[in-house]
N, C-alpha and C. Protein backbone atom coordinates (compact mmCIF):
# COMPACT_ATOMS: atom_id res chain seq x y z
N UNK A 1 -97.26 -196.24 34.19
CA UNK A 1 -97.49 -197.31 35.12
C UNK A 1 -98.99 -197.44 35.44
N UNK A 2 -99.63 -196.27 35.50
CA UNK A 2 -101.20 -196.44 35.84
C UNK A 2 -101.78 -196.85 34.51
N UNK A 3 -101.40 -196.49 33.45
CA UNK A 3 -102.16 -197.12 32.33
C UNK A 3 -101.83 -198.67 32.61
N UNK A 4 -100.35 -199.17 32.21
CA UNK A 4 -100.62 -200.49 32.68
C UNK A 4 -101.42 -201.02 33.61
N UNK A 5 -101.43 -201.20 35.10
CA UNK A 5 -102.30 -201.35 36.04
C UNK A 5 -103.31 -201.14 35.14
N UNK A 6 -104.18 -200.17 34.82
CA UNK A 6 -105.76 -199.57 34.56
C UNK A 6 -106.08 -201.00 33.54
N UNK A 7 -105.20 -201.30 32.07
CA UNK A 7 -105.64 -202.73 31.68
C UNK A 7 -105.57 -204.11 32.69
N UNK A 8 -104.66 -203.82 33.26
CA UNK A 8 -105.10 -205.34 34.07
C UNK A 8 -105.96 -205.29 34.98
N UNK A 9 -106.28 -204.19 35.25
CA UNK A 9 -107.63 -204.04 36.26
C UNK A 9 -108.91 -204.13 35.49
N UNK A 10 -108.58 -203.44 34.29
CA UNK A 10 -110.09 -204.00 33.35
C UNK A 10 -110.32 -205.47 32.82
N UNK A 11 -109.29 -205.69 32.77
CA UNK A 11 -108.96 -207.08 32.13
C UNK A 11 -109.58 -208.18 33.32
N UNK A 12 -109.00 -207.84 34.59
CA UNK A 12 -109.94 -208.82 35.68
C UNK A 12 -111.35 -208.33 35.73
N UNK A 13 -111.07 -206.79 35.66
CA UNK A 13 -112.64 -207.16 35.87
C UNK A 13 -113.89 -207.83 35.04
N UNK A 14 -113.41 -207.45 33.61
CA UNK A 14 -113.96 -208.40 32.31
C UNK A 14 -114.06 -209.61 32.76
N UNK A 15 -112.95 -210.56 33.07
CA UNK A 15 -113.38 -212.35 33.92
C UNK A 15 -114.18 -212.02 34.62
N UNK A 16 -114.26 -211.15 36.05
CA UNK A 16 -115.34 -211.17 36.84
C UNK A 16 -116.31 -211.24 36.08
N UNK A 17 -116.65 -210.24 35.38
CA UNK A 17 -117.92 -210.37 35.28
C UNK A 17 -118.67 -211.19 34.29
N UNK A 18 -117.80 -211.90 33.51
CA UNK A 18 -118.18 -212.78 32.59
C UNK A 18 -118.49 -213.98 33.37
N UNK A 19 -117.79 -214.64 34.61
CA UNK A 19 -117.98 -215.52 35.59
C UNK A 19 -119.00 -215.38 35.99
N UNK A 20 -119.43 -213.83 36.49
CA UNK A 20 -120.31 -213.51 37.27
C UNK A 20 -121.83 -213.19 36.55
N UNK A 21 -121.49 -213.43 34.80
CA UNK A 21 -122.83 -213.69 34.29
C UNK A 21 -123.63 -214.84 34.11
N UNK A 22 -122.08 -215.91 34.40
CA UNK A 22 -122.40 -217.40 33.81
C UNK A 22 -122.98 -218.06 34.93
N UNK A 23 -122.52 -217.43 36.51
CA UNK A 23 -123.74 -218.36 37.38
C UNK A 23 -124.95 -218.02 38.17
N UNK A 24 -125.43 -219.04 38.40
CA UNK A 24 -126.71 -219.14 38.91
C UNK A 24 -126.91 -217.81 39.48
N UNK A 25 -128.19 -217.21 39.53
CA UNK A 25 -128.05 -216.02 40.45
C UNK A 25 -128.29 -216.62 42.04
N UNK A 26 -129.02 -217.42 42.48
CA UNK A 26 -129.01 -218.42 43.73
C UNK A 26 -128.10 -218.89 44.21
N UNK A 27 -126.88 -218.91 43.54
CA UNK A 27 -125.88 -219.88 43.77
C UNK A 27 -125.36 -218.89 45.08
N UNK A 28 -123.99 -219.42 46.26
CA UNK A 28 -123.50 -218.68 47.02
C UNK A 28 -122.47 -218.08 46.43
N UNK A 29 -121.88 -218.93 45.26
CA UNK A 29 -121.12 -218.40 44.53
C UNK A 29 -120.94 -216.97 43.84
N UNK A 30 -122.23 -216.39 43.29
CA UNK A 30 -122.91 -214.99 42.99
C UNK A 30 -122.09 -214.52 44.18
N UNK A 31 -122.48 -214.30 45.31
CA UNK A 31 -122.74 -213.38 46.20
C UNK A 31 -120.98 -213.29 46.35
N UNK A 32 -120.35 -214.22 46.40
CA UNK A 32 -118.62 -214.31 46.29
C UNK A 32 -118.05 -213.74 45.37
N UNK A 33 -118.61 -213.31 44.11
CA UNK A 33 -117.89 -213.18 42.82
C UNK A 33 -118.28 -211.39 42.76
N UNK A 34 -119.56 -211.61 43.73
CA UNK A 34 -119.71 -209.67 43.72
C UNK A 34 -118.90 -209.11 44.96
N UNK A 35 -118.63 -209.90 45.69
CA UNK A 35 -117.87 -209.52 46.99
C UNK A 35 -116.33 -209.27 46.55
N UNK A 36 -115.87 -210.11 45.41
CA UNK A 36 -114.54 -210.15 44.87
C UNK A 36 -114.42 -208.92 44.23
N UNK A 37 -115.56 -208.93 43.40
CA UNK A 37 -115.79 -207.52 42.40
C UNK A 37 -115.51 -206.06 43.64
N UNK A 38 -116.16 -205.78 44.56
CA UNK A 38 -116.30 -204.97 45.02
C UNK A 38 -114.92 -204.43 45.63
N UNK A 39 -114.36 -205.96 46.08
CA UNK A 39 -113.01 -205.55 46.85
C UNK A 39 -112.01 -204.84 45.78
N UNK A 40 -111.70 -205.63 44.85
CA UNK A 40 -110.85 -205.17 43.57
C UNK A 40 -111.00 -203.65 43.48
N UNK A 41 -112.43 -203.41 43.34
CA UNK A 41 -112.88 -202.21 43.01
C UNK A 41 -112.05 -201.14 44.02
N UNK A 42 -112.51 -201.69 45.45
CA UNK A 42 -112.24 -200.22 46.14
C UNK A 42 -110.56 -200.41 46.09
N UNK A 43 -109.98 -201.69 46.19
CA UNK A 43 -108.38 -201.56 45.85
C UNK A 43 -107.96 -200.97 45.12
N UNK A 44 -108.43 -201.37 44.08
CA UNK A 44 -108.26 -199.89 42.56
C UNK A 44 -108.45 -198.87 42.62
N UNK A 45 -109.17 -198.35 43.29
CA UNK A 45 -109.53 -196.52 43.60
C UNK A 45 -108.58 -196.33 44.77
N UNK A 46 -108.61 -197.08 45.44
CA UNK A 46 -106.90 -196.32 46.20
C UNK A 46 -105.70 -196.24 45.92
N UNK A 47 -105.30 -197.27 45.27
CA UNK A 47 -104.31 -197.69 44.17
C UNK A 47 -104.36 -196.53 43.61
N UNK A 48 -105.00 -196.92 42.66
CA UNK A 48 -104.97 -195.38 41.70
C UNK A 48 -104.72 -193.44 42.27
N UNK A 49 -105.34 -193.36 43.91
CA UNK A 49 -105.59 -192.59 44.52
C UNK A 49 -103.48 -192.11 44.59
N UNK A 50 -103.54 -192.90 45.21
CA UNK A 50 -101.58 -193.28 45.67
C UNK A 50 -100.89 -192.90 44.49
N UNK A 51 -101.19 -193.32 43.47
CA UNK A 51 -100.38 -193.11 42.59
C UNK A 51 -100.51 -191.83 42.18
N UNK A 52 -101.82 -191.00 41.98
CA UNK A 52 -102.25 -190.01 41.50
C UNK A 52 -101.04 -188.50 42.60
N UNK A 53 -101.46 -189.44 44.42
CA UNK A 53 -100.55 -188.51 45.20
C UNK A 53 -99.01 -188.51 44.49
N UNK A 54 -98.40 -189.64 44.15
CA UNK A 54 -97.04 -190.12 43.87
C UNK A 54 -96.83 -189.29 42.31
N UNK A 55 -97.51 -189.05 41.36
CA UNK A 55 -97.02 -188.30 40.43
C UNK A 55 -97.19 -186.88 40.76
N UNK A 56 -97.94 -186.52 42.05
CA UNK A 56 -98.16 -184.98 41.66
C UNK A 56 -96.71 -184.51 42.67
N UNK A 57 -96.07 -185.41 43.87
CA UNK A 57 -94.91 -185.43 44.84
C UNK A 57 -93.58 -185.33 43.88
N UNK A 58 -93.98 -186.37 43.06
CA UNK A 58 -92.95 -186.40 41.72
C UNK A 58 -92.59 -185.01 40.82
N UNK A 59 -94.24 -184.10 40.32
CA UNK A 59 -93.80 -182.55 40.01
C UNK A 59 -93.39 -182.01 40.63
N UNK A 60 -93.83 -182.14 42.11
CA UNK A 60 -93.23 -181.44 43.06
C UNK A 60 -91.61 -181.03 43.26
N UNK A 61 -91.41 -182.27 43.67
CA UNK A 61 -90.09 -182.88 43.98
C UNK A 61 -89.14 -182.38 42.23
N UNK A 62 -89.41 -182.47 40.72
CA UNK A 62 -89.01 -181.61 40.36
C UNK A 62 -89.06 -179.92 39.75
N UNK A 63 -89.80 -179.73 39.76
CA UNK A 63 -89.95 -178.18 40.14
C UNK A 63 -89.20 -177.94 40.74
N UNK A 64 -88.95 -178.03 42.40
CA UNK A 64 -88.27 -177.86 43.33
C UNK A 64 -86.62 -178.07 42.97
N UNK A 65 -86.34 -179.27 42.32
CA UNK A 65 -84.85 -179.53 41.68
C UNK A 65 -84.77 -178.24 40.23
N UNK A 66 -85.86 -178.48 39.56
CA UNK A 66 -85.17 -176.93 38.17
C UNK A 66 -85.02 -175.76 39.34
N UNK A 67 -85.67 -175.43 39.89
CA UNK A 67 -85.75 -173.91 40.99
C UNK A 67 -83.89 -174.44 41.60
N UNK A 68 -83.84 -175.36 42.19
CA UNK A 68 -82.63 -175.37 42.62
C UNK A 68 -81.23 -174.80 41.88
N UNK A 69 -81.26 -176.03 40.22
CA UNK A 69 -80.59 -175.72 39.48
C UNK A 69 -80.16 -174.39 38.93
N UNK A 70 -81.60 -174.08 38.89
CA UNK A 70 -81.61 -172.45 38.25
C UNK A 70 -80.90 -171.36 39.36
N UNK A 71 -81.12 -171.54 40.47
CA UNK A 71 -80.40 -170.82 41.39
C UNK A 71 -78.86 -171.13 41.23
N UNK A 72 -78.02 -172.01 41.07
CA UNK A 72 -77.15 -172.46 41.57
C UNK A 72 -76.68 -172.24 39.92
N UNK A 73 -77.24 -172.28 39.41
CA UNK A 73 -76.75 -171.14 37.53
C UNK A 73 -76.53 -170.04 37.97
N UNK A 74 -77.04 -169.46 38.71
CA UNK A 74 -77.38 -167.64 38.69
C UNK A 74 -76.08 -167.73 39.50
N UNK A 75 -76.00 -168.40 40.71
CA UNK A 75 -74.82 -167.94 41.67
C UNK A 75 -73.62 -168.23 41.30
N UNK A 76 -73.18 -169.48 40.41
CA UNK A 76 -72.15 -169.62 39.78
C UNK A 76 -71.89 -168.63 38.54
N UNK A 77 -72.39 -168.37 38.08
CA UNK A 77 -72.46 -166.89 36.82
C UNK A 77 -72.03 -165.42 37.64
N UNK A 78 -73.14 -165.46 38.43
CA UNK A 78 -72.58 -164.46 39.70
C UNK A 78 -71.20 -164.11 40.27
N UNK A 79 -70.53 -165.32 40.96
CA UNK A 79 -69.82 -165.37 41.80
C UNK A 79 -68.57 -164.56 41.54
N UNK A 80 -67.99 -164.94 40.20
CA UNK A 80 -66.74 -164.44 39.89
C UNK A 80 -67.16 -162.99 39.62
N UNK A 81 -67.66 -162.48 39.06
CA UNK A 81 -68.17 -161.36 39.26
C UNK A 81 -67.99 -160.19 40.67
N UNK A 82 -68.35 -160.89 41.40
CA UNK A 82 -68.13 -160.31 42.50
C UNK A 82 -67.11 -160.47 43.54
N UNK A 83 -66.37 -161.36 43.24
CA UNK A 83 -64.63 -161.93 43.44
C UNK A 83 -64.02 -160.81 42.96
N UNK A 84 -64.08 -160.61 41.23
CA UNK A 84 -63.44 -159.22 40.35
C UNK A 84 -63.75 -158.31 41.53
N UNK A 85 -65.08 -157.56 42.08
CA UNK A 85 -65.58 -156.62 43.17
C UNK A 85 -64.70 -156.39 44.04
N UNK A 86 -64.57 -157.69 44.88
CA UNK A 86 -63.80 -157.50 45.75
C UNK A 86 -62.24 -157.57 45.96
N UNK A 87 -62.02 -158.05 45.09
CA UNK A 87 -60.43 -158.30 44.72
C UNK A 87 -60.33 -156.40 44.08
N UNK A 88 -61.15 -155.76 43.53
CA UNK A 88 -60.81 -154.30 42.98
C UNK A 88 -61.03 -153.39 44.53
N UNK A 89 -61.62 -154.17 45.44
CA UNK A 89 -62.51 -153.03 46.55
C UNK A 89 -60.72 -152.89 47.28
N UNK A 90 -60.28 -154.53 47.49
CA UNK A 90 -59.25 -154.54 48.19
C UNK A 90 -57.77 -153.89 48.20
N UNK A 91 -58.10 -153.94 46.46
CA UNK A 91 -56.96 -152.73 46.14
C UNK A 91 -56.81 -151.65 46.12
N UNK A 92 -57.80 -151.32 46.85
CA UNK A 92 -57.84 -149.67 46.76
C UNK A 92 -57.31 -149.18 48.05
N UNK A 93 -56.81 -148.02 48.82
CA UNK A 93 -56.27 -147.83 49.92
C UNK A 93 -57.63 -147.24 50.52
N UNK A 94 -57.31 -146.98 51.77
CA UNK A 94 -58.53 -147.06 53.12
C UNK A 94 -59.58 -145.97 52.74
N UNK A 95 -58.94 -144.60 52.41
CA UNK A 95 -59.83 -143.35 51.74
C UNK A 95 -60.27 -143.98 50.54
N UNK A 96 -59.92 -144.50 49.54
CA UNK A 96 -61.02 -144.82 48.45
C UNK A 96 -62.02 -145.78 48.89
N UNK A 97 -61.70 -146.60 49.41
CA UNK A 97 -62.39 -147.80 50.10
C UNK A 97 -63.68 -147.38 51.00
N UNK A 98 -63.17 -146.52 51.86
CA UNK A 98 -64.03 -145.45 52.20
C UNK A 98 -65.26 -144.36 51.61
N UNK A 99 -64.97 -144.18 50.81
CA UNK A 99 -65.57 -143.42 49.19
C UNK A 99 -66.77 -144.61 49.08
N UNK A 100 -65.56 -145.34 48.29
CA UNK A 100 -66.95 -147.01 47.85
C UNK A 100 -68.44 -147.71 48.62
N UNK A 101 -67.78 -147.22 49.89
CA UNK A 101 -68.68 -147.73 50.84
C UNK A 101 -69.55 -146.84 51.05
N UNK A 102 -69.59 -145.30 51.55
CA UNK A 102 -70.18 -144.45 51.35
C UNK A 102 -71.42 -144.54 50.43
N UNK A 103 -70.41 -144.63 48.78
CA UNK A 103 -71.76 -144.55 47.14
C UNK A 103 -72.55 -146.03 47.64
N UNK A 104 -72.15 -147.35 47.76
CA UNK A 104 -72.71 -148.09 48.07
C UNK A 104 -73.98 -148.27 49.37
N UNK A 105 -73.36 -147.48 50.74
CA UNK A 105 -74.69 -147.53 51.16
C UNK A 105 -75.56 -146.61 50.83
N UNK A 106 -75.63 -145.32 50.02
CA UNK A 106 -76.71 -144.42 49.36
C UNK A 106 -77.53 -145.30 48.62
N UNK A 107 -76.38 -145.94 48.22
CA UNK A 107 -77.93 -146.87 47.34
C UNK A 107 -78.61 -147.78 47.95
């Protein structure tokens, strides 16, 4: 999108300044056609500024979605896993269960 924009911004500015070679330098007209020039100009450097914020919000924003995804891989891969855990913890009677918990908090 900024490349587009960037030709039509060169592209006006090329008329400007081809306009702005063809008149009078006396004329009031000059002084209008550099005033036009100038505005374009600083519009374009903010323009461009915005957009520059808007693609880096854009890495942002996905980075932040793969990091999500990738978590939400790990915990679904995970999960049943530790369902099996507890579905085996539950079958065990109160003294083994007891045992388990024990080795588990040593570690």
């Amino acid at each position: 999108m900024k490349d587009e924009l960037q030709g039509h911004y060169q592209n006006f500015i090329q008329q400007e300044l081809t306009i702005h070679g063809k008149t009078d330098p006396a004329s009031p007209d000059t002084g209008v056609v550099s005033q036009r020039l100038d505005a374009v100009s600083a519009l374009w450097d903010r323009l461009a500024s915005q957009l520059g914020d808007r693609e880096a919000s854009l890495k942002e924003v996905l980075a932040a979605s793969r990091h999500f995804h990738d978590t939400v891989k790990t915990l679904v891969e995970w999960l049943p896993l530790a369902a099996d855990s507890v579905d085996a913890f539950c079958e065990l009677d109160a003294a083994e269960q007891y045992q388990q918990f024990q080795v588990f908090v040593k570690h």
